[in-house]
C-alpha atoms as a PDB file:
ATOM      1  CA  UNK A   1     177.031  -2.930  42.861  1.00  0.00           C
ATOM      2  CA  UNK A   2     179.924  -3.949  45.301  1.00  0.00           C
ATOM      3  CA  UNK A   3     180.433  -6.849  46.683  1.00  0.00           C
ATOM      4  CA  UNK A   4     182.937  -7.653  49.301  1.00  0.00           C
ATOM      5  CA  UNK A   5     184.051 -10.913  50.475  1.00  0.00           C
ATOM      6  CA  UNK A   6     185.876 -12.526  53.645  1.00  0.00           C
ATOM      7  CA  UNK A   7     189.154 -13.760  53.081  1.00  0.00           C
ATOM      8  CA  UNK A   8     191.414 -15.645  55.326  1.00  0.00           C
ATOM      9  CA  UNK A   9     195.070 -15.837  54.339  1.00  0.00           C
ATOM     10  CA  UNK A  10     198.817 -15.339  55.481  1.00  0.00           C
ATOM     11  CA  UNK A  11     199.804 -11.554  56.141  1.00  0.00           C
ATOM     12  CA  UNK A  12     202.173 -10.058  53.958  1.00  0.00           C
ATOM     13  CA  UNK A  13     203.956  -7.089  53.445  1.00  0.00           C
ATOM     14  CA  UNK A  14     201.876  -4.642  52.376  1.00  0.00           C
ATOM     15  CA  UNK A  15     199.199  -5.398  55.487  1.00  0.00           C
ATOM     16  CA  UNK A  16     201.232  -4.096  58.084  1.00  0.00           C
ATOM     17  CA  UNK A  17     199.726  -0.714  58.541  1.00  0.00           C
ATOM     18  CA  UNK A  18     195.991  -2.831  58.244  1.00  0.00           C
ATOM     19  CA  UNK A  19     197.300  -4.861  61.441  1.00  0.00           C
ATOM     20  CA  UNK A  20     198.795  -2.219  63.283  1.00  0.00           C
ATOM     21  CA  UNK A  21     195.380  -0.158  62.839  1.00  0.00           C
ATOM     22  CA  UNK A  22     193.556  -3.858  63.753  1.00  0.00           C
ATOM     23  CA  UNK A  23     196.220  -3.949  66.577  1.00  0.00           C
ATOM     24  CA  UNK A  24     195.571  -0.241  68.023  1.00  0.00           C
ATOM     25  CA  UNK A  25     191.943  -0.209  67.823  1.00  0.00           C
ATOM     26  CA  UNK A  26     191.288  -3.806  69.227  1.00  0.00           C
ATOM     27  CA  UNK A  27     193.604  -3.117  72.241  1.00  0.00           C
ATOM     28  CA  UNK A  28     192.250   0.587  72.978  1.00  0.00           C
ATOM     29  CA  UNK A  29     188.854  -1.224  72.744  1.00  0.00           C
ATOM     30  CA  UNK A  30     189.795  -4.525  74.575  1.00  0.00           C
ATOM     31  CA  UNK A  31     192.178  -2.783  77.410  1.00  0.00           C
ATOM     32  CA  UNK A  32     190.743   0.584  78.276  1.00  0.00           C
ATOM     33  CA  UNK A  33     190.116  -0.065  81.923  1.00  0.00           C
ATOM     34  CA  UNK A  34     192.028  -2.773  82.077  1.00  0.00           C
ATOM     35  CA  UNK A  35     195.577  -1.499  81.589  1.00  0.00           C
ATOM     36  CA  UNK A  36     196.467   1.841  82.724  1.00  0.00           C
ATOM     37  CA  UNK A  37     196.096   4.402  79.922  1.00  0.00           C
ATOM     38  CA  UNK A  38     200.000   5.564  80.500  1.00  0.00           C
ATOM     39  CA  UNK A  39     201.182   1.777  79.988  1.00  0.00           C
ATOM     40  CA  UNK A  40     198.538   1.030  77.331  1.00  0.00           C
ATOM     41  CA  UNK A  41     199.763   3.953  75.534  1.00  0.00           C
ATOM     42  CA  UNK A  42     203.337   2.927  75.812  1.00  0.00           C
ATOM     43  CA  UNK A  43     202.665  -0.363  74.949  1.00  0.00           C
ATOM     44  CA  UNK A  44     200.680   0.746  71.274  1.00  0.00           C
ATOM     45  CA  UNK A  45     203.860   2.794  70.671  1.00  0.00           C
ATOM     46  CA  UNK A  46     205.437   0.015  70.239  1.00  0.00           C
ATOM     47  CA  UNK A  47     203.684  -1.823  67.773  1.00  0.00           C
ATOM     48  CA  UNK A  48     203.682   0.409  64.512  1.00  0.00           C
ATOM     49  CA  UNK A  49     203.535  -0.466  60.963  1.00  0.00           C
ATOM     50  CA  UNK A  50     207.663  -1.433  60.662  1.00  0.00           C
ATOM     51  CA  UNK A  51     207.128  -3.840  64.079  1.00  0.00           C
ATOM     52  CA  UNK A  52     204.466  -4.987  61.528  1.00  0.00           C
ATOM     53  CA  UNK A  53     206.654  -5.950  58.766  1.00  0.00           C
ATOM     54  CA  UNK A  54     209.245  -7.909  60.585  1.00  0.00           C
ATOM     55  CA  UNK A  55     206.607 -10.278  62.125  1.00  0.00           C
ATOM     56  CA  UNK A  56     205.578 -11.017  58.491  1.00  0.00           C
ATOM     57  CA  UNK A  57     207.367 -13.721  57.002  1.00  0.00           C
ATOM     58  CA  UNK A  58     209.144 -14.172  60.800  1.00  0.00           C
ATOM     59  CA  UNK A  59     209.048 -17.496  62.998  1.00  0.00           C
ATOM     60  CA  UNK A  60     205.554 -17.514  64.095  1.00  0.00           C
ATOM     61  CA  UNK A  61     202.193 -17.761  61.400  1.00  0.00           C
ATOM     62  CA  UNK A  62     200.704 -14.916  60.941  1.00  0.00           C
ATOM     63  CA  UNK A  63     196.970 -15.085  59.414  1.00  0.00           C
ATOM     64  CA  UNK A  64     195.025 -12.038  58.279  1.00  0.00           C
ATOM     65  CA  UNK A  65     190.852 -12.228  57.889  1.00  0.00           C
ATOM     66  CA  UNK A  66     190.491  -9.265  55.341  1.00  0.00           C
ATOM     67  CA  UNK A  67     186.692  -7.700  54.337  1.00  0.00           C
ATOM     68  CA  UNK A  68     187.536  -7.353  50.700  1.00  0.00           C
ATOM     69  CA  UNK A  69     190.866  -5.170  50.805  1.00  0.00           C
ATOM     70  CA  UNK A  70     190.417  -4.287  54.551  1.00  0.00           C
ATOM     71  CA  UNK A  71     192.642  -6.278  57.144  1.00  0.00           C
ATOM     72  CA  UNK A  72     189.355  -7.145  59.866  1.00  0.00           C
ATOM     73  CA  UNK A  73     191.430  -9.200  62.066  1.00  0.00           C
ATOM     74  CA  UNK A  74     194.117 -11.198  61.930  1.00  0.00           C
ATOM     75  CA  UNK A  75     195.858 -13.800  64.956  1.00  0.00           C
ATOM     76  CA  UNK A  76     199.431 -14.899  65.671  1.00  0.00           C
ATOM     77  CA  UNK A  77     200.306 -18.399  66.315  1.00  0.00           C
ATOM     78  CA  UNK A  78     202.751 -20.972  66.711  1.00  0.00           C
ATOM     79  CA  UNK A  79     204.768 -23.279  68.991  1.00  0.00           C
ATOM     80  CA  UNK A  80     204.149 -23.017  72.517  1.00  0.00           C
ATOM     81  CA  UNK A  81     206.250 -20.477  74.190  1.00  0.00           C
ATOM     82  CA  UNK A  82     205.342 -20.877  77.516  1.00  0.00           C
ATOM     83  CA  UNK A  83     205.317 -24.884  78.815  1.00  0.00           C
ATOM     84  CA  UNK A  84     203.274 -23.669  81.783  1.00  0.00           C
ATOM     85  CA  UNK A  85     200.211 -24.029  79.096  1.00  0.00           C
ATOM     86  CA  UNK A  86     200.812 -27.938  78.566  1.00  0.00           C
ATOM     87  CA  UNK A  87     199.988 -27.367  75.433  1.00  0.00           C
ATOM     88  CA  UNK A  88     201.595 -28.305  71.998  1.00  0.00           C
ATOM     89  CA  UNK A  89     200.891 -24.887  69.909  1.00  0.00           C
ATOM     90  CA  UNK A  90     199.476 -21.878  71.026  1.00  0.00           C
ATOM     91  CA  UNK A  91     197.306 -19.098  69.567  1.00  0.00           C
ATOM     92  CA  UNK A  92     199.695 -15.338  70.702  1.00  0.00           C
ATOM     93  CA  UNK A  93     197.357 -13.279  69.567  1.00  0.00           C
ATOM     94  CA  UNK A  94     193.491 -13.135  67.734  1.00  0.00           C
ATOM     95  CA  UNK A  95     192.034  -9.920  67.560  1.00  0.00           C
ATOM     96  CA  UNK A  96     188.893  -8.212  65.356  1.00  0.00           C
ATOM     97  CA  UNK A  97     188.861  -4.705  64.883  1.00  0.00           C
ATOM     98  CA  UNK A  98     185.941  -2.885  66.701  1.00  0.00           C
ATOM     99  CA  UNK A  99     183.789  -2.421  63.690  1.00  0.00           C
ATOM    100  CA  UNK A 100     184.174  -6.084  62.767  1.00  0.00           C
ATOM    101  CA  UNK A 101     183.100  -7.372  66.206  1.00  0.00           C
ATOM    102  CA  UNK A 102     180.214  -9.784  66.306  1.00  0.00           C
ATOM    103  CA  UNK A 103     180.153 -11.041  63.034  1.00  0.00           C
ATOM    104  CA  UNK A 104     181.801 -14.557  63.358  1.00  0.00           C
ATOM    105  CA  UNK A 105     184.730 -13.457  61.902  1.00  0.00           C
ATOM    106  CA  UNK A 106     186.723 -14.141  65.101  1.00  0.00           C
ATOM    107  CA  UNK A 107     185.583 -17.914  64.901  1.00  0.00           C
ATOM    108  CA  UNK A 108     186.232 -18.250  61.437  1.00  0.00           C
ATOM    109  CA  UNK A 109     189.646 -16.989  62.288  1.00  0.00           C
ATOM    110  CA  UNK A 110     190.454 -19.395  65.370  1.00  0.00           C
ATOM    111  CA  UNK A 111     189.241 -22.172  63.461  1.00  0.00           C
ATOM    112  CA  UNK A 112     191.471 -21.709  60.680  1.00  0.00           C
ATOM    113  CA  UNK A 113     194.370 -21.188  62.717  1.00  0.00           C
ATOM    114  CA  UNK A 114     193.397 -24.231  64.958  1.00  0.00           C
ATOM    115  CA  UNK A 115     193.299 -26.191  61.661  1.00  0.00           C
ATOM    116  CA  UNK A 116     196.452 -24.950  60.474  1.00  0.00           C
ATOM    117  CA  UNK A 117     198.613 -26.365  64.033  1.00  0.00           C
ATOM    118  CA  UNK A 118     196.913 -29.872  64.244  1.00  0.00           C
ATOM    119  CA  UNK A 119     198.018 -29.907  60.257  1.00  0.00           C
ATOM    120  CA  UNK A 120     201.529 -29.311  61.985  1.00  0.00           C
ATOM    121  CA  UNK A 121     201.060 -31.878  64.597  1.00  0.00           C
ATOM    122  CA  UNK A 122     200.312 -29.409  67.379  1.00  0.00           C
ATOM    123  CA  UNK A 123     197.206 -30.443  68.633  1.00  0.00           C
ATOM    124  CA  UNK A 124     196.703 -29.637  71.843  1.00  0.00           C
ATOM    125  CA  UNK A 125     196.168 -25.913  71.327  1.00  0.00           C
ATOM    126  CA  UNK A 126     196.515 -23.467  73.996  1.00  0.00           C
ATOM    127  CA  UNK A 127     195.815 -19.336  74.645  1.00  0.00           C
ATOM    128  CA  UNK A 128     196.226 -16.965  77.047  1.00  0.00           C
ATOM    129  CA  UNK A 129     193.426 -14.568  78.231  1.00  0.00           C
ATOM    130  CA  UNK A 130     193.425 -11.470  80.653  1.00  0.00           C
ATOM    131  CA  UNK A 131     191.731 -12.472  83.709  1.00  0.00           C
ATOM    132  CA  UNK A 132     190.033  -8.790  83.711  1.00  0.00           C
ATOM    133  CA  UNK A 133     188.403  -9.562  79.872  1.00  0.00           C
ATOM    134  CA  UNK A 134     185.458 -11.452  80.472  1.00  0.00           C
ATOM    135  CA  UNK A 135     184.569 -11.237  76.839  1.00  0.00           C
ATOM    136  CA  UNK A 136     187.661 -12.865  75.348  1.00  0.00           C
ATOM    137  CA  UNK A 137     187.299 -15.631  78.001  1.00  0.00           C
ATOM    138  CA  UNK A 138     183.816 -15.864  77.277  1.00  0.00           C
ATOM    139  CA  UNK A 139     184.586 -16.118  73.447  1.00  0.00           C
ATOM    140  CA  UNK A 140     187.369 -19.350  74.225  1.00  0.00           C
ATOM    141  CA  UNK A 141     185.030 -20.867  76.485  1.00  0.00           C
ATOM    142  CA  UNK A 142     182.172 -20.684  73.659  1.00  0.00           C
ATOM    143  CA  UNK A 143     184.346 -22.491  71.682  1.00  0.00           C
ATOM    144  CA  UNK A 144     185.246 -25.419  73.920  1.00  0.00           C
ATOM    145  CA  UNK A 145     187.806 -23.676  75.828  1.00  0.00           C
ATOM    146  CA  UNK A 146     189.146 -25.445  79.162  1.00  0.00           C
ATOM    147  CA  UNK A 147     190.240 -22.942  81.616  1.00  0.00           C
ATOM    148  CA  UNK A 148     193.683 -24.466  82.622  1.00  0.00           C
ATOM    149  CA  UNK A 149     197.103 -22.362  84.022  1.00  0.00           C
ATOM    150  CA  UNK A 150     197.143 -19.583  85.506  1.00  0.00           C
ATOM    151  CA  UNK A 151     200.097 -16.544  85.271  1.00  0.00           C
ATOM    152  CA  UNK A 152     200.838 -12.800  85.043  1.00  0.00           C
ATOM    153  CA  UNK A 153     201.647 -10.828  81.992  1.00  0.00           C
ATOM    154  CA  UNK A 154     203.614  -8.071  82.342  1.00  0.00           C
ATOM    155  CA  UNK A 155     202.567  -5.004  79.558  1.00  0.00           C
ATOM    156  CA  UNK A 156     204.599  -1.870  79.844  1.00  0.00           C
ATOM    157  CA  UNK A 157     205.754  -2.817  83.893  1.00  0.00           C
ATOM    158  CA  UNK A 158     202.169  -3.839  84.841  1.00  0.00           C
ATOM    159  CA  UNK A 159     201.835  -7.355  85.624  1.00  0.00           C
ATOM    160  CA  UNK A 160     198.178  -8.486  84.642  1.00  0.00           C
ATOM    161  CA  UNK A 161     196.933 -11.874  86.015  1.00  0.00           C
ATOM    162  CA  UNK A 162     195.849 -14.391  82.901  1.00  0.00           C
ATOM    163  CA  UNK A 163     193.905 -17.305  82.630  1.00  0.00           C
ATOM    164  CA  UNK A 164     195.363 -20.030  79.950  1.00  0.00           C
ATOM    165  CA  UNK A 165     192.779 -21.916  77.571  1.00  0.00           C
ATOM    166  CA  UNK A 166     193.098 -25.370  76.338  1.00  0.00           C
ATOM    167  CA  UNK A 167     191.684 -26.899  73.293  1.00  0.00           C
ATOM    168  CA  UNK A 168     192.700 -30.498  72.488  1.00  0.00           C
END
């Protein structure tokens, strides 16, 4: 018998191609209707295994959620980048790969990463959410979530409105 079990724990090296297949499935899922195929496309192009490798270890945490050996999920995080979100840290990105979805492991995740910037002193926590995802703004709402500023993100020349979330 096999038994797997959840991990959480920093990214390293040899994850990048788990992340950038987290990364690519998550957004085609996420996005499809969203962001125009063409720019979508463009924008996953991007993001391949080397892109991968020099965010590990770089200025921002980087936290994987791993089913046994398989990178699930994983969510970028650090200082705020953007003082529009009046917020002290800030959550980049949190995504769960398609097959993954529904199974907590996307709460386990934020919490962890919450945990890990109030242990920094960050604790007003904020995130960014496409105003077009109802499910991710659903998901920071479930978990206290306060719908706060409001901007555009621009993703291979598109500029997408966003909604920004605030935990404190």
């Amino acid at each position: 018998m096999t038994t797997n079990t959840v991990s959480l724990r920093r990214a390293r090296a040899a994850d990048a191609a788990g992340l950038s297949a987290v990364f690519d499935a998550a957004w085609r899922e996420a996005y499809q209707g969203i962001i125009p195929g063409i720019a979508l496309e463009r924008f996953l192009a991007r993001r391949g295994p080397e892109t991968w490798r020099s965010m590990i270890g770089g200025g921002r945490g980087l936290a994987v959620i791993a089913f046994g050996e398989q990178v699930a999920g994983y969510a970028a995080y650090g200082q705020v980048r953007d003082r529009t979100m009046r917020a002290d840290g800030e959550i980049d990105e949190l995504y769960i790969a398609p097959e993954f979805q529904g199974l907590g492991l996307g709460t386990r995740l934020f919490r962890a990463v919450r945990n890990d910037l109030i242990d920094r002193g960050l604790n007003r926590i904020g995130v960014w959410a496409l105003a077009d995802n109802p499910r991710a703004r659903g998901f920071y709402e479930g978990l206290g979530g306060v719908a706060g500023p409001e901007s555009v993100e621009r993703v291979s020349g598109i500029c997408l409105p966003k909604i920004g979330y605030l935990f404190a």
